[in-house]
C-alpha atoms as a PDB file:
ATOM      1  CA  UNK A   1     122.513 126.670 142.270  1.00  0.00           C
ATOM      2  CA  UNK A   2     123.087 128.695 145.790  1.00  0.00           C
ATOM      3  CA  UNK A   3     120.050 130.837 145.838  1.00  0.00           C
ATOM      4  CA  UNK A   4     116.231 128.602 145.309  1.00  0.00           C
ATOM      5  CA  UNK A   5     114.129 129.100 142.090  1.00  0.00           C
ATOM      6  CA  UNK A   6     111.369 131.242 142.364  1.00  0.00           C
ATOM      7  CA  UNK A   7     109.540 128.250 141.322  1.00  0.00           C
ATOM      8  CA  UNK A   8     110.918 126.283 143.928  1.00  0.00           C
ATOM      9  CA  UNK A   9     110.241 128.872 146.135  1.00  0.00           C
ATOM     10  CA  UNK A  10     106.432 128.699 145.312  1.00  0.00           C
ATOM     11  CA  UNK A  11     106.413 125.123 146.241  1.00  0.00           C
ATOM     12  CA  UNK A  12     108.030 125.322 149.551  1.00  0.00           C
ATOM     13  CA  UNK A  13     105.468 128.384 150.092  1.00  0.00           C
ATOM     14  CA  UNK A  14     102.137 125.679 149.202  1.00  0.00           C
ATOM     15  CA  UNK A  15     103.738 123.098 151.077  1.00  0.00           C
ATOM     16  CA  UNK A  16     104.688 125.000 154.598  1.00  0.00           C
ATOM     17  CA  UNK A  17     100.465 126.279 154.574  1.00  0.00           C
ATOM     18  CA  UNK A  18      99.299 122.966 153.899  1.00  0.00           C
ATOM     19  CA  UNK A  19     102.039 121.474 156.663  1.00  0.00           C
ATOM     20  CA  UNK A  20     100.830 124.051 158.998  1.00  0.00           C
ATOM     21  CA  UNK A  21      97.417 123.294 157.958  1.00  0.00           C
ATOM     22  CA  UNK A  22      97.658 119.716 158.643  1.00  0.00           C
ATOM     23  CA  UNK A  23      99.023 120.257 162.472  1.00  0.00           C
ATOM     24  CA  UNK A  24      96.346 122.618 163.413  1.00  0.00           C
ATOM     25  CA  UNK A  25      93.783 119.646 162.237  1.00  0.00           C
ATOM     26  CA  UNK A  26      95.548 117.534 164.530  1.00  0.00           C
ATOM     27  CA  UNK A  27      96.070 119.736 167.442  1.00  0.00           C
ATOM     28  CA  UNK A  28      92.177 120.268 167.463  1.00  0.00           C
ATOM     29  CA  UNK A  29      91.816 116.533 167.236  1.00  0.00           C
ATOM     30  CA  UNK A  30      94.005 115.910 169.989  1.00  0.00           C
ATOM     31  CA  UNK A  31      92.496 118.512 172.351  1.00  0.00           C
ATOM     32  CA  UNK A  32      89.221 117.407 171.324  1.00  0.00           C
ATOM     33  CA  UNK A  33      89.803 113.545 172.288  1.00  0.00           C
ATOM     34  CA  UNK A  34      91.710 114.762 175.233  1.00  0.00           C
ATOM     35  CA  UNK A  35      88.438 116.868 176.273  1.00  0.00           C
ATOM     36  CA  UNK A  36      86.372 113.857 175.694  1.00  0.00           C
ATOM     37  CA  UNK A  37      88.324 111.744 177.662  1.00  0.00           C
ATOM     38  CA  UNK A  38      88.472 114.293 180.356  1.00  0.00           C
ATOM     39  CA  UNK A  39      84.821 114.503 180.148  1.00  0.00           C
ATOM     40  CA  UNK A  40      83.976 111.054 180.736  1.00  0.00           C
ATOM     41  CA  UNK A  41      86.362 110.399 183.070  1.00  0.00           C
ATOM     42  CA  UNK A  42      85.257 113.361 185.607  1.00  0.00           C
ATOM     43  CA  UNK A  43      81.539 112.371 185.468  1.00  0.00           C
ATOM     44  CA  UNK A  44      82.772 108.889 186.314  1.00  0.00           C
ATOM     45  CA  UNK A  45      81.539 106.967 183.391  1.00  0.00           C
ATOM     46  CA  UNK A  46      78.252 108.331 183.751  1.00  0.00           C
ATOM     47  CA  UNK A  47      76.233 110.347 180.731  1.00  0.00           C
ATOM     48  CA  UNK A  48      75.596 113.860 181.276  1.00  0.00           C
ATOM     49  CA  UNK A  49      74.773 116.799 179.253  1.00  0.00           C
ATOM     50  CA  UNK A  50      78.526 117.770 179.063  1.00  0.00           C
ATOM     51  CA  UNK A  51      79.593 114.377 177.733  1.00  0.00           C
ATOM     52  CA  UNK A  52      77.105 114.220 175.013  1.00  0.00           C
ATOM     53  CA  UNK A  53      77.667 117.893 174.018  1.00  0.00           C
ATOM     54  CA  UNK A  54      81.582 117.073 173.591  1.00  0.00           C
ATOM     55  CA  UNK A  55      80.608 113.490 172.256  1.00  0.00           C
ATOM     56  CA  UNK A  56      78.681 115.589 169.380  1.00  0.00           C
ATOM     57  CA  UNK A  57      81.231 117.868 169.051  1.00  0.00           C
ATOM     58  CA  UNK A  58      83.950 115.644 168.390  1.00  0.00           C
ATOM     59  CA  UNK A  59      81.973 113.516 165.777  1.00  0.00           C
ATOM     60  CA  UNK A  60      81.432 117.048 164.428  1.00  0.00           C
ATOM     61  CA  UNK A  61      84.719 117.781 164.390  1.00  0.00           C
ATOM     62  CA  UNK A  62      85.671 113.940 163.304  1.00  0.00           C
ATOM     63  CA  UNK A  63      84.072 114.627 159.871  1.00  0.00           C
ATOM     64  CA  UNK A  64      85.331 118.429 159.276  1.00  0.00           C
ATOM     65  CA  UNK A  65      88.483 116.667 159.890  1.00  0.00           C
ATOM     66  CA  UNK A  66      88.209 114.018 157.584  1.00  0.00           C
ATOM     67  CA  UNK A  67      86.905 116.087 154.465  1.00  0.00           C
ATOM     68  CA  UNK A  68      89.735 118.509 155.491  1.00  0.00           C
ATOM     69  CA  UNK A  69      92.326 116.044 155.234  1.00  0.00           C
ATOM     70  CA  UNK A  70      91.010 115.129 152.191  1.00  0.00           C
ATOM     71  CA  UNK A  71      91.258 118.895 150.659  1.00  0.00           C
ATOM     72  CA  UNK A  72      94.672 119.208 151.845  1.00  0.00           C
ATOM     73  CA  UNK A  73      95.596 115.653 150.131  1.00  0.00           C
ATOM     74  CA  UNK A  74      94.350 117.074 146.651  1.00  0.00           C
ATOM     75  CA  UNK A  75      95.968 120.588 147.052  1.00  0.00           C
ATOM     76  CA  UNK A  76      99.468 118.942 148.049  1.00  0.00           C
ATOM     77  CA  UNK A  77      99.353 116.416 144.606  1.00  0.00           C
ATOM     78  CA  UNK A  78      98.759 119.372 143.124  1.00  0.00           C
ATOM     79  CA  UNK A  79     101.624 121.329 144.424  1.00  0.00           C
ATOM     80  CA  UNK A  80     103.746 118.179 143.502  1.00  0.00           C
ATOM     81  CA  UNK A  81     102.454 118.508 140.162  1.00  0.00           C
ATOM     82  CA  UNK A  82     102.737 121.953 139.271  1.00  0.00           C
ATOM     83  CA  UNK A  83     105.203 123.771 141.400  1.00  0.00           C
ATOM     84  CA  UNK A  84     107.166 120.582 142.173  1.00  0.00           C
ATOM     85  CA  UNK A  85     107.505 119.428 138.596  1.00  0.00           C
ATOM     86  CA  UNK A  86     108.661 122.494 137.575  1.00  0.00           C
ATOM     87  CA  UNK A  87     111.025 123.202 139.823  1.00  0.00           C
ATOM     88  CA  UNK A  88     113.125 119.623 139.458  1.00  0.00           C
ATOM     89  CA  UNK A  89     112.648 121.003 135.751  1.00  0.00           C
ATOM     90  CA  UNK A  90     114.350 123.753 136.507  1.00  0.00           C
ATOM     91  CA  UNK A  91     116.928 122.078 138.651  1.00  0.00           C
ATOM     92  CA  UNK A  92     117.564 119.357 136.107  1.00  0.00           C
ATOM     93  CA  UNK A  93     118.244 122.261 133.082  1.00  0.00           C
ATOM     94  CA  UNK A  94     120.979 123.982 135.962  1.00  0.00           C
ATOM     95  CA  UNK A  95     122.629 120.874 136.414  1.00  0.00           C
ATOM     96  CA  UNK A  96     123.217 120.098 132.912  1.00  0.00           C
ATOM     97  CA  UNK A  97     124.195 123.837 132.076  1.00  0.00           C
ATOM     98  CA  UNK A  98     126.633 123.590 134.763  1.00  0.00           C
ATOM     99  CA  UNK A  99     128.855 121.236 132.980  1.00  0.00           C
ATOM    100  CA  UNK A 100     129.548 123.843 130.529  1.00  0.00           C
ATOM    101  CA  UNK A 101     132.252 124.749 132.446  1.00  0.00           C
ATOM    102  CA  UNK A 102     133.703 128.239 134.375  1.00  0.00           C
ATOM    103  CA  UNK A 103     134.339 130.265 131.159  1.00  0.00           C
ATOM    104  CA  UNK A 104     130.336 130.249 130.900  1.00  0.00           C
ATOM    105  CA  UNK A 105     128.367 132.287 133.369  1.00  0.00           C
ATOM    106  CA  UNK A 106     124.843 131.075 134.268  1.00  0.00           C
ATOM    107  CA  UNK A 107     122.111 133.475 136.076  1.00  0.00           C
ATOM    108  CA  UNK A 108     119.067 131.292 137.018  1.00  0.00           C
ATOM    109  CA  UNK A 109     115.519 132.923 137.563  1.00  0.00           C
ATOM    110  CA  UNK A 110     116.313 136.206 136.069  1.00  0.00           C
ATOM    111  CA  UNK A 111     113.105 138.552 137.222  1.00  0.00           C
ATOM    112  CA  UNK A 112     112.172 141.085 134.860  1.00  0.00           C
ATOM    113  CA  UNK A 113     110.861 143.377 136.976  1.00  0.00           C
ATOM    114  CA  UNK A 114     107.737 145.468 136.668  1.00  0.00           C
ATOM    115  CA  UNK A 115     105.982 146.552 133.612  1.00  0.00           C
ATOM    116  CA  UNK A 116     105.569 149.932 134.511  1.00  0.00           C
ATOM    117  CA  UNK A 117     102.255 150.921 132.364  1.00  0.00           C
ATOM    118  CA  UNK A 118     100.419 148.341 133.457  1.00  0.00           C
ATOM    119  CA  UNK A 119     101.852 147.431 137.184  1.00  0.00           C
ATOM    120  CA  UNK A 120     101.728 143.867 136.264  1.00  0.00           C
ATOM    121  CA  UNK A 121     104.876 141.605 136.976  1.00  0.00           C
ATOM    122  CA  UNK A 122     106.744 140.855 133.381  1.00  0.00           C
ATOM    123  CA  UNK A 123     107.910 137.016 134.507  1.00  0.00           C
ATOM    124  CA  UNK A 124     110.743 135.659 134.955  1.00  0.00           C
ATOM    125  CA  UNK A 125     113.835 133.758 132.817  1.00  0.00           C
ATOM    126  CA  UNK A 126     114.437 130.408 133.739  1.00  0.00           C
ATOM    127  CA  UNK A 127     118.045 130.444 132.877  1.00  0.00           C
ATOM    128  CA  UNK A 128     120.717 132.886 131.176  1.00  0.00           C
ATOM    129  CA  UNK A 129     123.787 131.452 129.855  1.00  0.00           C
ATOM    130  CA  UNK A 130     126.686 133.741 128.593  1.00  0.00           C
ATOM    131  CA  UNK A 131     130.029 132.556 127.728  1.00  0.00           C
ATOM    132  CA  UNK A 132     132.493 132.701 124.745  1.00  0.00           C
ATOM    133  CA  UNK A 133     129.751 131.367 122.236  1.00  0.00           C
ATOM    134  CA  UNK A 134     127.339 134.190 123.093  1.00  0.00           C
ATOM    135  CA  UNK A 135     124.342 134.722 125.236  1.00  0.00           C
ATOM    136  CA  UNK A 136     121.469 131.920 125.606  1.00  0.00           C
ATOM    137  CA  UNK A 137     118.031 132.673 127.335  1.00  0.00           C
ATOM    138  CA  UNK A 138     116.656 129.064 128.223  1.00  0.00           C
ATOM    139  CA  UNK A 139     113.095 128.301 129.294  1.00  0.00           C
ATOM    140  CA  UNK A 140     112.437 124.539 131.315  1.00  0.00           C
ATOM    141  CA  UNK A 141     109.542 122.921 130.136  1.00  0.00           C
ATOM    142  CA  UNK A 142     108.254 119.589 132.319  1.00  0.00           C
ATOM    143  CA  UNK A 143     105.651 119.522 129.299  1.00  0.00           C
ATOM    144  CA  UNK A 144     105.528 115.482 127.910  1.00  0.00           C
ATOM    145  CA  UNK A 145     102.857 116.574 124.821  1.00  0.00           C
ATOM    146  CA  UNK A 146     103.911 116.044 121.297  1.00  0.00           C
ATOM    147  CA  UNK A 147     106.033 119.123 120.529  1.00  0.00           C
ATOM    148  CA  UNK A 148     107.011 118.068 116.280  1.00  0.00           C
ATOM    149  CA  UNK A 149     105.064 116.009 113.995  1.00  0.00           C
ATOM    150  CA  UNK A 150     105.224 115.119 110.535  1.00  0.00           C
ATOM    151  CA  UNK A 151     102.618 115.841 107.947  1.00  0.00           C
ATOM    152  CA  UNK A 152     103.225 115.113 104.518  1.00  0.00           C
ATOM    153  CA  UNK A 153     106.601 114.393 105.142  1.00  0.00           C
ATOM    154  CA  UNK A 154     107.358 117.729 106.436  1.00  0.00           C
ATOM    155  CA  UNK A 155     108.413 118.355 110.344  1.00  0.00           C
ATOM    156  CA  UNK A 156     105.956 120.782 111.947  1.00  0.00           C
ATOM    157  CA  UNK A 157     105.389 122.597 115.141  1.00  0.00           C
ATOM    158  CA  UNK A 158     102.339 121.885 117.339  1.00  0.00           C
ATOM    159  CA  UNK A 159     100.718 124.823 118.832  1.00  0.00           C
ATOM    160  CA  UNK A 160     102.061 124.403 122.369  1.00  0.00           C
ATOM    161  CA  UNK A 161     105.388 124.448 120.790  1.00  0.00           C
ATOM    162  CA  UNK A 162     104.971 127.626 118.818  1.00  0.00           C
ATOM    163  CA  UNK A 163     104.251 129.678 122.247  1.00  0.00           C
ATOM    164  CA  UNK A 164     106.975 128.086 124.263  1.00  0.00           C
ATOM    165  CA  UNK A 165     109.199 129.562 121.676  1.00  0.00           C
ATOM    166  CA  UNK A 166     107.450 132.653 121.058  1.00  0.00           C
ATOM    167  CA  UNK A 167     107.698 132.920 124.997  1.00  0.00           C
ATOM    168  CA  UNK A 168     111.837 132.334 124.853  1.00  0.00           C
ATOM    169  CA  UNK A 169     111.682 134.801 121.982  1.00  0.00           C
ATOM    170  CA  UNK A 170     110.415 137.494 123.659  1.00  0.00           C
ATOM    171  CA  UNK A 171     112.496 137.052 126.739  1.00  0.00           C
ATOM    172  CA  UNK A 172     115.703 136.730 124.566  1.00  0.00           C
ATOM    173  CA  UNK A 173     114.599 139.583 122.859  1.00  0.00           C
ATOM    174  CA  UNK A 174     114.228 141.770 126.517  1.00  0.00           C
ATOM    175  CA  UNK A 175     117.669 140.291 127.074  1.00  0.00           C
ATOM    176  CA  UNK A 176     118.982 141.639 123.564  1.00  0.00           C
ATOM    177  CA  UNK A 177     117.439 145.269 124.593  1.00  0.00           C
ATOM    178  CA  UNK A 178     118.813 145.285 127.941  1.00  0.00           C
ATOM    179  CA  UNK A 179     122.535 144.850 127.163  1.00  0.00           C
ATOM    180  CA  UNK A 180     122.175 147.143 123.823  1.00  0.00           C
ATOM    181  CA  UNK A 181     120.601 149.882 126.009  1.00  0.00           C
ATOM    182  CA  UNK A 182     122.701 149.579 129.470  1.00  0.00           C
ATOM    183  CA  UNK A 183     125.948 148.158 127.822  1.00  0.00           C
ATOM    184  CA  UNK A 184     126.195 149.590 124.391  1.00  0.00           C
ATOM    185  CA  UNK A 185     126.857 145.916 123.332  1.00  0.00           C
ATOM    186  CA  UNK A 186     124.386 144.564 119.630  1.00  0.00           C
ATOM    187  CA  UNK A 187     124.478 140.769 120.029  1.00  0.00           C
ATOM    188  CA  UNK A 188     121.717 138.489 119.074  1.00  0.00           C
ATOM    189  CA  UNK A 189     120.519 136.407 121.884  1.00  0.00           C
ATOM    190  CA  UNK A 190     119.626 132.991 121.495  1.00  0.00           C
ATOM    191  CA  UNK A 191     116.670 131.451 123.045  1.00  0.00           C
ATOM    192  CA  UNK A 192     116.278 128.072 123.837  1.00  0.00           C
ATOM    193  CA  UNK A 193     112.953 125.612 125.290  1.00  0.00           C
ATOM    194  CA  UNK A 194     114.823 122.151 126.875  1.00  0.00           C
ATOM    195  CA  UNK A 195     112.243 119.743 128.231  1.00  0.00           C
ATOM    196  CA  UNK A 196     114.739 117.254 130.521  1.00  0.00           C
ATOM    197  CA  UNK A 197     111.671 114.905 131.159  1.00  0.00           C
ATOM    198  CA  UNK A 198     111.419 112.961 127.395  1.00  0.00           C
ATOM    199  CA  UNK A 199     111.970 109.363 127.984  1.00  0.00           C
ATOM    200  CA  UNK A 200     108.752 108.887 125.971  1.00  0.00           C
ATOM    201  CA  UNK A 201     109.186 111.493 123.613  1.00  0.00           C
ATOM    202  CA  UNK A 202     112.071 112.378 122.478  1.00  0.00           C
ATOM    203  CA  UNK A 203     112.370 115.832 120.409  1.00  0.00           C
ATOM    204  CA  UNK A 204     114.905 116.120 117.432  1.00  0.00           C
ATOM    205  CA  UNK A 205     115.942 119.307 117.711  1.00  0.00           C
ATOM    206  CA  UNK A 206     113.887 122.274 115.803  1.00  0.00           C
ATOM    207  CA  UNK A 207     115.228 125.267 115.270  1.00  0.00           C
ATOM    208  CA  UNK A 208     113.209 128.868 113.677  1.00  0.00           C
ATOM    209  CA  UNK A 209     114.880 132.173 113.678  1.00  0.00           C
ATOM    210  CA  UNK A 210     117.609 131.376 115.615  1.00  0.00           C
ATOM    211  CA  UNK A 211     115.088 129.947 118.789  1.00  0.00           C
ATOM    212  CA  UNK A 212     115.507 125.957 119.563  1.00  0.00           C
ATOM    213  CA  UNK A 213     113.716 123.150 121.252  1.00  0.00           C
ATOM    214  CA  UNK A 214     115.469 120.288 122.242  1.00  0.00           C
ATOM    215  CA  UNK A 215     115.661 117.626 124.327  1.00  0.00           C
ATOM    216  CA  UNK A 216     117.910 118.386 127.980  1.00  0.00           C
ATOM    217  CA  UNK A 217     120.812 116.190 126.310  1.00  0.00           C
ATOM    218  CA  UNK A 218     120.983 118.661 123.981  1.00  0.00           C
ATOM    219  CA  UNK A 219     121.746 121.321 125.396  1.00  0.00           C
ATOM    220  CA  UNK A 220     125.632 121.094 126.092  1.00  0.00           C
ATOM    221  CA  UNK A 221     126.353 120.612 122.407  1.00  0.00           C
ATOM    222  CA  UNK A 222     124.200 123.450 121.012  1.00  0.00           C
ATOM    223  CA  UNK A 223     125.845 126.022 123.131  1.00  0.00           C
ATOM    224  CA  UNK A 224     129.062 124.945 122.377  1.00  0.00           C
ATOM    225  CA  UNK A 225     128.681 124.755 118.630  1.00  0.00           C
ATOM    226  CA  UNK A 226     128.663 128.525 118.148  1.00  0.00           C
ATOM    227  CA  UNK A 227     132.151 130.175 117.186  1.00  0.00           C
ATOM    228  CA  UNK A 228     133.443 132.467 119.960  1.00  0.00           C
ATOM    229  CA  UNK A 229     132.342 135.844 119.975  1.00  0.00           C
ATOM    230  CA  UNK A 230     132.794 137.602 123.690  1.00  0.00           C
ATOM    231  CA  UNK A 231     135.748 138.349 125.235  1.00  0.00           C
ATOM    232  CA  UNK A 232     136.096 137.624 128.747  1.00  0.00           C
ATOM    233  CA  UNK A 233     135.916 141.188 129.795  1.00  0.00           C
ATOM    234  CA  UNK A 234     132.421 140.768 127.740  1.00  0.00           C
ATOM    235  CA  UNK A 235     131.122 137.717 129.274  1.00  0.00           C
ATOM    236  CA  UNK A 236     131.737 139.503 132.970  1.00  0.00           C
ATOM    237  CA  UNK A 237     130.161 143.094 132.211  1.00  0.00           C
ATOM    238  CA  UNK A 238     126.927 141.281 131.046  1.00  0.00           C
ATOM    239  CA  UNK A 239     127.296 138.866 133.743  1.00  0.00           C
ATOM    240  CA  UNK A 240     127.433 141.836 136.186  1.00  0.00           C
ATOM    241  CA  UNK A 241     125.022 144.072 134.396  1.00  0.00           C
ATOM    242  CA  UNK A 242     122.010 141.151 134.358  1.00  0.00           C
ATOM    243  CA  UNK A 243     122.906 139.991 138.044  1.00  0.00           C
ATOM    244  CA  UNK A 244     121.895 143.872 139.133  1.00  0.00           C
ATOM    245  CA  UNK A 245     118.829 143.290 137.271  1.00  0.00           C
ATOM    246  CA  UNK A 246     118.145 140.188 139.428  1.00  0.00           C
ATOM    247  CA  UNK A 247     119.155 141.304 142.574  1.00  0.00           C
ATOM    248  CA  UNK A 248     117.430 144.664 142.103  1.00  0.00           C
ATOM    249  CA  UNK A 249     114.145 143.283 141.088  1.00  0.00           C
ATOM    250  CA  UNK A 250     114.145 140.210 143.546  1.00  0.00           C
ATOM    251  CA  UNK A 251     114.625 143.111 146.622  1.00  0.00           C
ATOM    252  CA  UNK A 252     111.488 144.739 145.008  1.00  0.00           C
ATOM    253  CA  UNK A 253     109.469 141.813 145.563  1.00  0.00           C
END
């Protein structure tokens, strides 16, 4: 993947402030301790009213510094956590759509754009994959919660499951709407959740009006189950048509 993921992005935004964060703490340290030093040495060992103001001062600073450091630690397992997580998600889901092959075209963070009523930012797709079998809108999860359970000897959805494909259905959906309205082309859209990280959990796959969630190994083979239905001529006007979208909404950032 040449260009980063906005989520990727994100985290390389948290973790330059907290880097530059962390050096002005230590640049004040160091010029404090130097000033200090300077102090003591200039009044020739002797205690003055300059040495114990910087003496205070740097234990001052000593504990600001300390707490500080502290903050920053929580805020950067946090970023590792969240942003970081997600992103290898995201990376993880590329590099296993990108054995597909070159007759399938994959966009990665596809920006929506603007909702224009309400000003607010519509999200973004994780991954779009169109080739000869159709057109696939895949969300990453890094999730590890139960996803399917049985009750009563019948395989159910949890509730977390439920929105993350409600969530792919309404971005397939926008994807569907898009091509019908731009391109003139009616194809359904299929929309897929893949959570790579599942040692622990594995997921059989569960599919409900036409939207799946699966395990990352499963992604390869439930692409390339589906008959053929674009031409190549198809596959590169859509291709074309969505990477406009992406461009023109990621220079409107």
């Amino acid at each position: 993947m040449n260009n980063l993921l906005s989520t990727e992005q994100k985290y390389n935004k948290k973790y330059m402030h907290h880097a530059i964060f962390a050096y002005i703490l230590l640049l004040g340290l160091i010029i404090i301790t130097i000033k200090v030093v300077w102090t003591i040495f200039t009044s020739r060992q002797t205690i003055n009213s300059d040495s114990v103001i910087w003496f205070i001062i740097f234990f001052v600073y000593l504990g600001f510094f300390y707490i500080s450091v502290y903050i920053l630690g929580i805020g950067v397992r946090k970023n590792d956590d969240s942003y970081g997580i997600g992103y290898l998600t995201e990376e993880l889901v590329g590099t296993k759509l990108a054995a597909l092959g070159n007759e399938y075209l994959i966009i990665h963070d596809l920006q929506k754009g603007i909702d224009i009523k309400t000003g607010n930012k519509k999200g973004n797709i994780d991954h779009v994959v169109i080739g000869p079998t159709g057109v696939f809108v895949i969300d990453s999860k890094s999730n590890k919660n139960q996803m399917i359970y049985y009750k009563n000897n019948v395989r159910k959805l949890s509730e977390l499951a439920e929105k993350f494909m409600n969530q792919v259905a309404g971005n397939a959906l926008w994807v569907h709407e898009e091509i019908k309205k731009k391109l003139g082309i009616d194809l359904f859209v299929y929309g897929m959740v893949v959570r790579p990280f599942n040692e622990s959990r594995k997921i059989e796959t569960y599919c409900k009006n036409r939207v799946c969630i699966m395990d990352g190994d499963s992604v390869y083979e439930h692409i390339k189950q589906f008959e053929g239905r674009l031409s190549g001529e198809e596959i590169d006007k859509i291709n074309y048509f969505l990477c406009e979208i992406k461009r023109k909404n990621k220079s409107n950032k």
